[in-house]
N, C-alpha and C. Protein backbone atom coordinates (compact mmCIF):
# COMPACT_ATOMS: atom_id res chain seq x y z
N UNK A 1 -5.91 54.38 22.56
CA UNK A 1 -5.53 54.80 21.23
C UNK A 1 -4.52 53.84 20.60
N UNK A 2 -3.77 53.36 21.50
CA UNK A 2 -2.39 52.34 21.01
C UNK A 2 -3.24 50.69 20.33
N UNK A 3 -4.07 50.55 20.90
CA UNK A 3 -4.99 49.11 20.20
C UNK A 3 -5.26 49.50 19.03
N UNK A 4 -6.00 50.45 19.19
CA UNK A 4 -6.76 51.30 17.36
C UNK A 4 -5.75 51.24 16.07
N UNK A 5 -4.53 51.96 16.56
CA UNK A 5 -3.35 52.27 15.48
C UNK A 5 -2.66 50.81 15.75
N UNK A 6 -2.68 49.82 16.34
CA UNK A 6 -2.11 48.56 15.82
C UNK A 6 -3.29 47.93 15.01
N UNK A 7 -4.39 48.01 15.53
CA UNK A 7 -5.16 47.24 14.26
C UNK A 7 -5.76 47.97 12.95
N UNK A 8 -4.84 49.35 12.90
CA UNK A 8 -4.78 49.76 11.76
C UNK A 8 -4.21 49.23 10.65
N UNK A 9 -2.67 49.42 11.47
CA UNK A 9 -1.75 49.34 10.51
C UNK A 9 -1.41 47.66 10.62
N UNK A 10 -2.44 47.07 11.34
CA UNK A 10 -2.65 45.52 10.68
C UNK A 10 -3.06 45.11 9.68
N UNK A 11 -4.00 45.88 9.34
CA UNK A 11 -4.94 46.16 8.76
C UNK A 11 -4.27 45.98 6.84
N UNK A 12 -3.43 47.37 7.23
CA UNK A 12 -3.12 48.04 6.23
C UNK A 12 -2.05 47.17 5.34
N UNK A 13 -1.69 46.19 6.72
CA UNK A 13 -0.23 45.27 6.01
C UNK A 13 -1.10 43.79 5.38
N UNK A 14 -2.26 43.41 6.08
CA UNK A 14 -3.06 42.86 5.22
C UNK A 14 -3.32 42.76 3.93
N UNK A 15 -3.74 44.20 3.79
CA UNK A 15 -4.32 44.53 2.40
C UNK A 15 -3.31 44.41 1.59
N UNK A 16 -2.03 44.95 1.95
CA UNK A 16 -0.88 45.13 0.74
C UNK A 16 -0.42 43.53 0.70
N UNK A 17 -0.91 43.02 1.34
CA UNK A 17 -0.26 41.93 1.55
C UNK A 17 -0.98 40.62 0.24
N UNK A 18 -2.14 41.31 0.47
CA UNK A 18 -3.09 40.16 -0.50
C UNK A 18 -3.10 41.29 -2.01
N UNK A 19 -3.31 42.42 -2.10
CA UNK A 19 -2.87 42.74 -3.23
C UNK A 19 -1.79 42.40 -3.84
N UNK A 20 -0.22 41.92 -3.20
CA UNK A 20 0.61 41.46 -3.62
C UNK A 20 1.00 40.13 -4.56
N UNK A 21 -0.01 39.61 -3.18
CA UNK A 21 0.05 38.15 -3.75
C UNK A 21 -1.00 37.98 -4.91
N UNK A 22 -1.91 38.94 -5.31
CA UNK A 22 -2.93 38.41 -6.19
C UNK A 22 -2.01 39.10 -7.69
N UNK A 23 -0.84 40.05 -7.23
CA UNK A 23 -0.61 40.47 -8.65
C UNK A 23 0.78 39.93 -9.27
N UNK A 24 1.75 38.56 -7.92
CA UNK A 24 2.42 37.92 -8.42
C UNK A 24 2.67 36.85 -9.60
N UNK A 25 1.21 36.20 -9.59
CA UNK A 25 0.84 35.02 -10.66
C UNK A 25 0.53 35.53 -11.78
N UNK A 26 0.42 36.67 -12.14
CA UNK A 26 0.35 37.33 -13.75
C UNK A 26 1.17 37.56 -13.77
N UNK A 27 2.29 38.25 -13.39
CA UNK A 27 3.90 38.46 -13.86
C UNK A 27 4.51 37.59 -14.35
N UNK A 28 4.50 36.41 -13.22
CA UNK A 28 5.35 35.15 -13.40
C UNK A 28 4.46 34.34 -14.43
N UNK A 29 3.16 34.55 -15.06
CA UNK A 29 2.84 33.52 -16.06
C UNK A 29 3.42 34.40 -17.37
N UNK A 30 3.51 35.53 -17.19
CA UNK A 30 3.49 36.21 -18.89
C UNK A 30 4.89 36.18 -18.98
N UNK A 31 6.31 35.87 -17.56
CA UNK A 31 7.45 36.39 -18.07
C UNK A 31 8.33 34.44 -18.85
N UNK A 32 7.33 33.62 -18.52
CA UNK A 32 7.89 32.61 -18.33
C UNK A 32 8.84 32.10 -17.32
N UNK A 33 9.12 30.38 -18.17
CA UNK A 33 10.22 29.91 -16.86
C UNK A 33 11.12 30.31 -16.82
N UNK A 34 12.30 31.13 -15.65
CA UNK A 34 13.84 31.21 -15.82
C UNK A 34 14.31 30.53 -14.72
N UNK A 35 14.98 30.57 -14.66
CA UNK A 35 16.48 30.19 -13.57
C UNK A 35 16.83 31.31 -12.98
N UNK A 36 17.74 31.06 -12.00
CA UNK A 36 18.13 32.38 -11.01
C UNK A 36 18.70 33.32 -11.74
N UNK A 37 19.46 32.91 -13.07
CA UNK A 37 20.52 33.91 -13.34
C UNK A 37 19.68 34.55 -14.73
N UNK A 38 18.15 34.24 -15.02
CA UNK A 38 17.50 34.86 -15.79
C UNK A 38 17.33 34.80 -17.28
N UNK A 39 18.25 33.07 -17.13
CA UNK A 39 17.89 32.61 -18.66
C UNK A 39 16.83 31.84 -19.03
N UNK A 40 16.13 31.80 -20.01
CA UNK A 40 14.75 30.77 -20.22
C UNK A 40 15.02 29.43 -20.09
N UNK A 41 14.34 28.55 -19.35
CA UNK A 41 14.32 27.69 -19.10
C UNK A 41 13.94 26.89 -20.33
N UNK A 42 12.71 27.03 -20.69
CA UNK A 42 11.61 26.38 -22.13
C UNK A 42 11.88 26.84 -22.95
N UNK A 43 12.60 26.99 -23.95
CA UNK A 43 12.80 27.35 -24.89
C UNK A 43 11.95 26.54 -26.28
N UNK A 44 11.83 27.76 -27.16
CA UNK A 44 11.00 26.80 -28.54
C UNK A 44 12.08 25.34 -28.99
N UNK A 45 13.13 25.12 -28.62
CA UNK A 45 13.77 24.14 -29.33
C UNK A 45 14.06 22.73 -28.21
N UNK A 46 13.32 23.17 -27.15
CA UNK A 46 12.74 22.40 -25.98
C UNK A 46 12.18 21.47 -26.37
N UNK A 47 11.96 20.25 -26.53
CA UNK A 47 10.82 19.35 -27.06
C UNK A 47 9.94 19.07 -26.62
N UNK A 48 9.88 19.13 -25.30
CA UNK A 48 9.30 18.65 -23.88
C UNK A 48 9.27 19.52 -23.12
N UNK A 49 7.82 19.40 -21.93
CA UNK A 49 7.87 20.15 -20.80
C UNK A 49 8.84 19.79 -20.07
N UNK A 50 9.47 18.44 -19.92
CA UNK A 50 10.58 17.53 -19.12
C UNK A 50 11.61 17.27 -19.97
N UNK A 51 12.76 18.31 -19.69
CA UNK A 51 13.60 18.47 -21.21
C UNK A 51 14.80 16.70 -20.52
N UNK A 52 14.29 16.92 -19.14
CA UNK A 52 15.12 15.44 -19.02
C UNK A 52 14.50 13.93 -18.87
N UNK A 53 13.74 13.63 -19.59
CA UNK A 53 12.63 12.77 -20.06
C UNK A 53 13.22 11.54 -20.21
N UNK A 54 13.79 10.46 -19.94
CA UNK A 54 14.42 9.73 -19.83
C UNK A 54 14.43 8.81 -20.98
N UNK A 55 15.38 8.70 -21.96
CA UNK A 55 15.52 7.97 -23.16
C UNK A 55 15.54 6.36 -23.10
N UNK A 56 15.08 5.85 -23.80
CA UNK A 56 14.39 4.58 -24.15
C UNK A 56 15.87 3.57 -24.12
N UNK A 57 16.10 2.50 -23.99
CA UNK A 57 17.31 1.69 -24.16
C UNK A 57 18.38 2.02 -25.36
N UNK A 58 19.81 2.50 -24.90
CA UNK A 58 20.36 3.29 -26.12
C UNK A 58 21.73 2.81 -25.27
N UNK A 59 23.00 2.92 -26.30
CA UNK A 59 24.08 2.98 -26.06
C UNK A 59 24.35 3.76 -24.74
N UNK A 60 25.42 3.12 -23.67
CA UNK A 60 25.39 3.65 -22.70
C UNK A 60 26.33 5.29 -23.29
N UNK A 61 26.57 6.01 -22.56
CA UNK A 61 27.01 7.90 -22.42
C UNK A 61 28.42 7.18 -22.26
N UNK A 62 29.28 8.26 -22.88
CA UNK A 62 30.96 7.56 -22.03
C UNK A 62 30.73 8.48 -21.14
N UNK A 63 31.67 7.95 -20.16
CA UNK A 63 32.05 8.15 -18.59
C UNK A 63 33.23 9.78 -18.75
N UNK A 64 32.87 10.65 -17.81
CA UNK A 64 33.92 11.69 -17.92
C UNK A 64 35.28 12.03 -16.98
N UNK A 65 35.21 11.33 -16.52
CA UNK A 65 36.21 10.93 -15.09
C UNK A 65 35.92 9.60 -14.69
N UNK A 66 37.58 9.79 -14.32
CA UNK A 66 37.25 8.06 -13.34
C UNK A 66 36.63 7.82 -12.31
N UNK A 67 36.23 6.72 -12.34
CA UNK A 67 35.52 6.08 -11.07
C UNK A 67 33.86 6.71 -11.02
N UNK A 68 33.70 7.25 -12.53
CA UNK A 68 32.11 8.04 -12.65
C UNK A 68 31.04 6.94 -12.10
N UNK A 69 30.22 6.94 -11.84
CA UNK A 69 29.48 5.47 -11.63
C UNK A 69 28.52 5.68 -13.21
N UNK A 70 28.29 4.09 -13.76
CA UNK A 70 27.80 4.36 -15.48
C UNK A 70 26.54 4.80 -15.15
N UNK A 71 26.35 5.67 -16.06
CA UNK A 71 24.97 6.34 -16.63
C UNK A 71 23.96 5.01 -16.69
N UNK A 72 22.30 5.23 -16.62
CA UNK A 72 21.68 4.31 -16.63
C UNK A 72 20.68 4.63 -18.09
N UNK A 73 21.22 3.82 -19.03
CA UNK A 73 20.75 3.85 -20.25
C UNK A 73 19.72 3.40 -20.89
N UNK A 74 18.56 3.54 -19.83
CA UNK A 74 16.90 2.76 -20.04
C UNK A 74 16.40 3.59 -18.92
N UNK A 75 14.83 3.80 -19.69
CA UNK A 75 13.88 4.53 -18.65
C UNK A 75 13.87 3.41 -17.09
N UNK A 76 13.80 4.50 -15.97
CA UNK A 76 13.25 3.51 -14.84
C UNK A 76 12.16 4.05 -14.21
N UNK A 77 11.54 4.71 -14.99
CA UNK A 77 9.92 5.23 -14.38
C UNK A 77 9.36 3.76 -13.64
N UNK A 78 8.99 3.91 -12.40
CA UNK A 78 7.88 2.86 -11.99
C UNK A 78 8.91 1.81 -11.48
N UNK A 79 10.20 1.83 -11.48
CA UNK A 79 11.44 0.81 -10.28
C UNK A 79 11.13 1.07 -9.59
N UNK A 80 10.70 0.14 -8.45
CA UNK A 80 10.49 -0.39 -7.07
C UNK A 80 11.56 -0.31 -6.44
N UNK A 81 12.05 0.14 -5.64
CA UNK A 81 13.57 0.38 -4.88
C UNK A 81 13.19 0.28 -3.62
N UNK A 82 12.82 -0.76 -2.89
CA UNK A 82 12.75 -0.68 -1.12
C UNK A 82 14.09 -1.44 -0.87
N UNK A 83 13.60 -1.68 0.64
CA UNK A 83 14.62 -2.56 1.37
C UNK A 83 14.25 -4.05 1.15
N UNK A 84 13.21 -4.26 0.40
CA UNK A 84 12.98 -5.76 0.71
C UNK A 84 13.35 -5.74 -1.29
N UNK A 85 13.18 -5.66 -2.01
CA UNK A 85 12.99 -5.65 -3.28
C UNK A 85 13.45 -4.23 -4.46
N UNK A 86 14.44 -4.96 -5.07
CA UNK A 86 14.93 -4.11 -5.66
C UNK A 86 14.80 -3.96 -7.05
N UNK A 87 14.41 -3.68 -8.12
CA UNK A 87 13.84 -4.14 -9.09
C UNK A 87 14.94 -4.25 -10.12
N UNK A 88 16.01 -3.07 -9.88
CA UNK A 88 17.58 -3.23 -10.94
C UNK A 88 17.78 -4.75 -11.17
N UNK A 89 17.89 -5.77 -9.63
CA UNK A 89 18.14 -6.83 -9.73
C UNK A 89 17.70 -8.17 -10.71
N UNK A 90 16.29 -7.54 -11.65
CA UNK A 90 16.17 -8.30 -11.93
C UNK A 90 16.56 -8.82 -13.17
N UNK A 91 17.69 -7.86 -13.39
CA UNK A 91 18.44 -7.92 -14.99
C UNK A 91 19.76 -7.87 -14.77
N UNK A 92 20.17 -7.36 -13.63
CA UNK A 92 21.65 -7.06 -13.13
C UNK A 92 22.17 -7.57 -12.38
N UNK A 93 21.45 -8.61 -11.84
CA UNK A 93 22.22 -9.61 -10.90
C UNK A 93 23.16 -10.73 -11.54
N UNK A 94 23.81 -11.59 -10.70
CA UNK A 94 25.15 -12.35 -11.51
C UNK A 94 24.34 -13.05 -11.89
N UNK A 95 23.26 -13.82 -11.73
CA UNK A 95 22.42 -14.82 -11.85
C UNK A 95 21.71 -14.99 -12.95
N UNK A 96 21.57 -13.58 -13.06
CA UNK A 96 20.55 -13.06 -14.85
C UNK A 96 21.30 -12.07 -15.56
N UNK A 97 22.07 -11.58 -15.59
CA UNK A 97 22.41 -10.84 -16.55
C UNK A 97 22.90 -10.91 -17.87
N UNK A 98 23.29 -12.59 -17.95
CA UNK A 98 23.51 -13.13 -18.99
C UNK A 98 22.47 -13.38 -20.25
N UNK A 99 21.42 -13.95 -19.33
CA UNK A 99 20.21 -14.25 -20.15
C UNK A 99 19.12 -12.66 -20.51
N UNK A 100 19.62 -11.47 -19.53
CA UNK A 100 18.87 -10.17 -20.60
C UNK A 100 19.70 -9.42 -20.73
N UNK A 101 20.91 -9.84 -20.70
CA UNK A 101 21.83 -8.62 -21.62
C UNK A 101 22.47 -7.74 -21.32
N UNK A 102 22.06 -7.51 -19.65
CA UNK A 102 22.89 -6.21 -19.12
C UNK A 102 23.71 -6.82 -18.31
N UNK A 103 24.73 -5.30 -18.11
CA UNK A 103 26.01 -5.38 -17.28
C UNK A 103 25.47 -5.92 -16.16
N UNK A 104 26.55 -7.06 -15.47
CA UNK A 104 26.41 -7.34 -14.46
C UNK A 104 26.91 -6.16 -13.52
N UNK A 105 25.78 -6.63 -12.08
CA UNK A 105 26.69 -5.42 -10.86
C UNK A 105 27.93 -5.73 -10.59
N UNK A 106 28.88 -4.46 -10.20
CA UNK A 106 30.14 -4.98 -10.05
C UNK A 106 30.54 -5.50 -8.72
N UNK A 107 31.68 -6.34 -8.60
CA UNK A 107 32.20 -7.14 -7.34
C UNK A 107 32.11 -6.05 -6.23
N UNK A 108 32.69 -4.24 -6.32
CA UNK A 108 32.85 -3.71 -5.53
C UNK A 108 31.62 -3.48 -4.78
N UNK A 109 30.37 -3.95 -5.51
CA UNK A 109 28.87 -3.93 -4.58
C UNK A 109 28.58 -4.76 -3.91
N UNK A 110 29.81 -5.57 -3.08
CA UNK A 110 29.41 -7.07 -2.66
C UNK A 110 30.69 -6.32 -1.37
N UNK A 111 30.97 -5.49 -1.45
CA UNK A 111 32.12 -5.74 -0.20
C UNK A 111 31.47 -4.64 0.87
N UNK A 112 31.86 -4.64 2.18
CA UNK A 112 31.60 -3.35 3.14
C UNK A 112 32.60 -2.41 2.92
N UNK A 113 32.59 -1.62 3.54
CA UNK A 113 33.76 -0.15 3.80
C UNK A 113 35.01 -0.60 4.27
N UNK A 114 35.18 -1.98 5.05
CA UNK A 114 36.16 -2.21 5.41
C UNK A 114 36.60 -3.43 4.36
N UNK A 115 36.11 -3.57 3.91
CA UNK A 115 36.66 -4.87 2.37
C UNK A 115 36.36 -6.08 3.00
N UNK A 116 35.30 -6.47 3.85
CA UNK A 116 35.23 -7.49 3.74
C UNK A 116 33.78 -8.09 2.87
N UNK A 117 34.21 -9.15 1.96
CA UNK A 117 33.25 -9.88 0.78
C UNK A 117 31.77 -10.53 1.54
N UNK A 118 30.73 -9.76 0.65
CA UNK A 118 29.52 -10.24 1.13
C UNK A 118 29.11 -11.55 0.31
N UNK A 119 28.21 -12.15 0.44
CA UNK A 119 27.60 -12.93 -0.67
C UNK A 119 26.07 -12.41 -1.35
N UNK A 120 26.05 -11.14 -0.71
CA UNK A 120 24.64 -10.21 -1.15
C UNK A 120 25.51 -8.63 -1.20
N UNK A 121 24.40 -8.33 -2.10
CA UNK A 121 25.08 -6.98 -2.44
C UNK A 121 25.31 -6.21 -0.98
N UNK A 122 26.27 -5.14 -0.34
CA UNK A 122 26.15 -4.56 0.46
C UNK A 122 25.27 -3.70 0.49
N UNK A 123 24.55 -3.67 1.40
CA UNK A 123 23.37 -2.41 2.22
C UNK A 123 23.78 -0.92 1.72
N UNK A 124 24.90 -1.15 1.72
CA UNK A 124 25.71 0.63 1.19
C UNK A 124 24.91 0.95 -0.38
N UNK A 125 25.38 0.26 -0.94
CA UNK A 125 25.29 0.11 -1.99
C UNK A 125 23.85 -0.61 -3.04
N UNK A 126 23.20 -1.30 -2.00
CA UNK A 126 21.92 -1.70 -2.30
C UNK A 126 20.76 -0.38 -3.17
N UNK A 127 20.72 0.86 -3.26
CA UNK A 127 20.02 2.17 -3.72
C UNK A 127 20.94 2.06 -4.85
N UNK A 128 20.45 1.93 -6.26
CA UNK A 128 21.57 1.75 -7.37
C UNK A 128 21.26 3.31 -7.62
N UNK A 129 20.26 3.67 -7.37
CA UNK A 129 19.86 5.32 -8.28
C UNK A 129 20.35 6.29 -7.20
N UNK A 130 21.27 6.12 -5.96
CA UNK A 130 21.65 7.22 -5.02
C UNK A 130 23.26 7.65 -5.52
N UNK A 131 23.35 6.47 -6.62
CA UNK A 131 24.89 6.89 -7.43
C UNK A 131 24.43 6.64 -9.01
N UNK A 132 23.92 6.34 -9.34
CA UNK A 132 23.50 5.63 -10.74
C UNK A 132 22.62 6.27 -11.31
N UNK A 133 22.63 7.45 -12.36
CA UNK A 133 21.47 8.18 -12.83
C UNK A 133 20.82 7.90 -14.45
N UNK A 134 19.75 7.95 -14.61
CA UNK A 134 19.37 8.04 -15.99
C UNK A 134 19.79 8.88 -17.02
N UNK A 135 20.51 8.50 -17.64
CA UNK A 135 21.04 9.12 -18.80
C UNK A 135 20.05 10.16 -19.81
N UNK A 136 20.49 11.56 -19.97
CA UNK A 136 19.25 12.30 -20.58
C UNK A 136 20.31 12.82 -21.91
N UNK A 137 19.72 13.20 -23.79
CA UNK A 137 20.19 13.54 -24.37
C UNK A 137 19.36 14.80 -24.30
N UNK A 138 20.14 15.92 -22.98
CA UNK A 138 19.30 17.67 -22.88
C UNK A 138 20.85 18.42 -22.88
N UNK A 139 19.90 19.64 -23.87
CA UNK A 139 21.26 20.40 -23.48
C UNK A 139 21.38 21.52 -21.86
N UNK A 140 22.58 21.26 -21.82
CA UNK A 140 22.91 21.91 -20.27
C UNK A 140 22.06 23.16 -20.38
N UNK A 141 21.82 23.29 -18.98
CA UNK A 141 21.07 24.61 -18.54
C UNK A 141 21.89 25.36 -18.22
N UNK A 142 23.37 25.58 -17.93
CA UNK A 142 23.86 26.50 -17.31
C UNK A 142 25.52 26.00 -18.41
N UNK A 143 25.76 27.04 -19.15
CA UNK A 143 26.93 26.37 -20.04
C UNK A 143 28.26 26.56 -19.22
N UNK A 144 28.95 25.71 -19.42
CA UNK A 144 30.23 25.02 -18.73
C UNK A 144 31.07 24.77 -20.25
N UNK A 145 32.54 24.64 -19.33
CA UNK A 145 33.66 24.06 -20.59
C UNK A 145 34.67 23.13 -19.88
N UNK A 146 33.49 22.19 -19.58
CA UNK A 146 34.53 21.14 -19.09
C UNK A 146 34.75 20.18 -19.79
N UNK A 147 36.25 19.84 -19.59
CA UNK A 147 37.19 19.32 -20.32
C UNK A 147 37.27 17.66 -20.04
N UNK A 148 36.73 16.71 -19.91
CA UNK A 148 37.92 15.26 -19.48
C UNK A 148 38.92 15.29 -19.60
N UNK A 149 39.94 14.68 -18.63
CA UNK A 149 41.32 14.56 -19.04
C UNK A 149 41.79 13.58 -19.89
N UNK A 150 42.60 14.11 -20.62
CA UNK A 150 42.98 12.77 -21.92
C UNK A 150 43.86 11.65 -20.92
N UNK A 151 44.49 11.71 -20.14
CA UNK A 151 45.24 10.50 -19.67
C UNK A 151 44.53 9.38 -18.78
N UNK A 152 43.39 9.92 -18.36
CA UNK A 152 42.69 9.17 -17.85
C UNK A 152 41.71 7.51 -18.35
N UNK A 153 41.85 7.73 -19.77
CA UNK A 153 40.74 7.52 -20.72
C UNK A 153 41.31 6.12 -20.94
């Protein structure tokens, strides 16, 4: 009798189990996107499915604290970032940056942890996008009132 009533109520957790799941994907398409705390994600004044869509070459963002690492003020869809080839380099190195315009990398990407001077960028620091992000004009998803400090500036 004890086999029977386990593959009953196997049975039974089955069924509720796939009724569940077949009546989750209509809820969640009709309630839309939210966030945990249950605000809309997409909103009509959204422009984009990708409200952080990465803006075209523009004045860099000011910095909000010190030592921020700068915002990256050009799309980098499709940068190549390995260990052998880095593609930032090919506008940001000391070598070229003159002739297309952008900031050179700074000296502190040439030293190790212990300060001693490389003549190639350090390995640490070689991933420009593991500190260096694309600059997006979206408004925050979660509102904040943070301040910069004026003495810093």
């Amino acid at each position: 009798m004890k086999p029977r009533s386990h593959l009953f109520y196997g049975a039974m957790c089955a069924l509720l189990m796939a009724l569940s799941l077949a009546v989750i994907p209509v809820q969640a398409a009709d309630a839309g996107l939210r966030s945990l705390r249950g605000a809309a994600i997409q909103d009509a004044d959204t422009e984009s499915a990708d409200p952080f869509k990465g803006s075209r070459d523009s004045a860099p963002i000011e910095r909000n604290y010190l030592q921020q690492p700068p915002l990256i003020p050009h799309k980098v869809d499709g940068y190549t970032l390995t260990r052998n080839f880095n593609k930032c380099m090919d506008c940001h190195a000391w070598n070229r940056y003159k002739e297309t315009g952008a900031t050179k990398v700074s000296l502190t990407h040439f030293k190790t942890r212990d300060g001693q001077e490389l003549s190639n960028i350090s390995p640490r620091r070689y991933f420009c996008m593991q500190c260096h992000v694309p600059q997006a004009d979206a408004k925050p998803l979660v509102a904040n009132n943070f301040k910069a400090a004026d003495g810093i500036r």
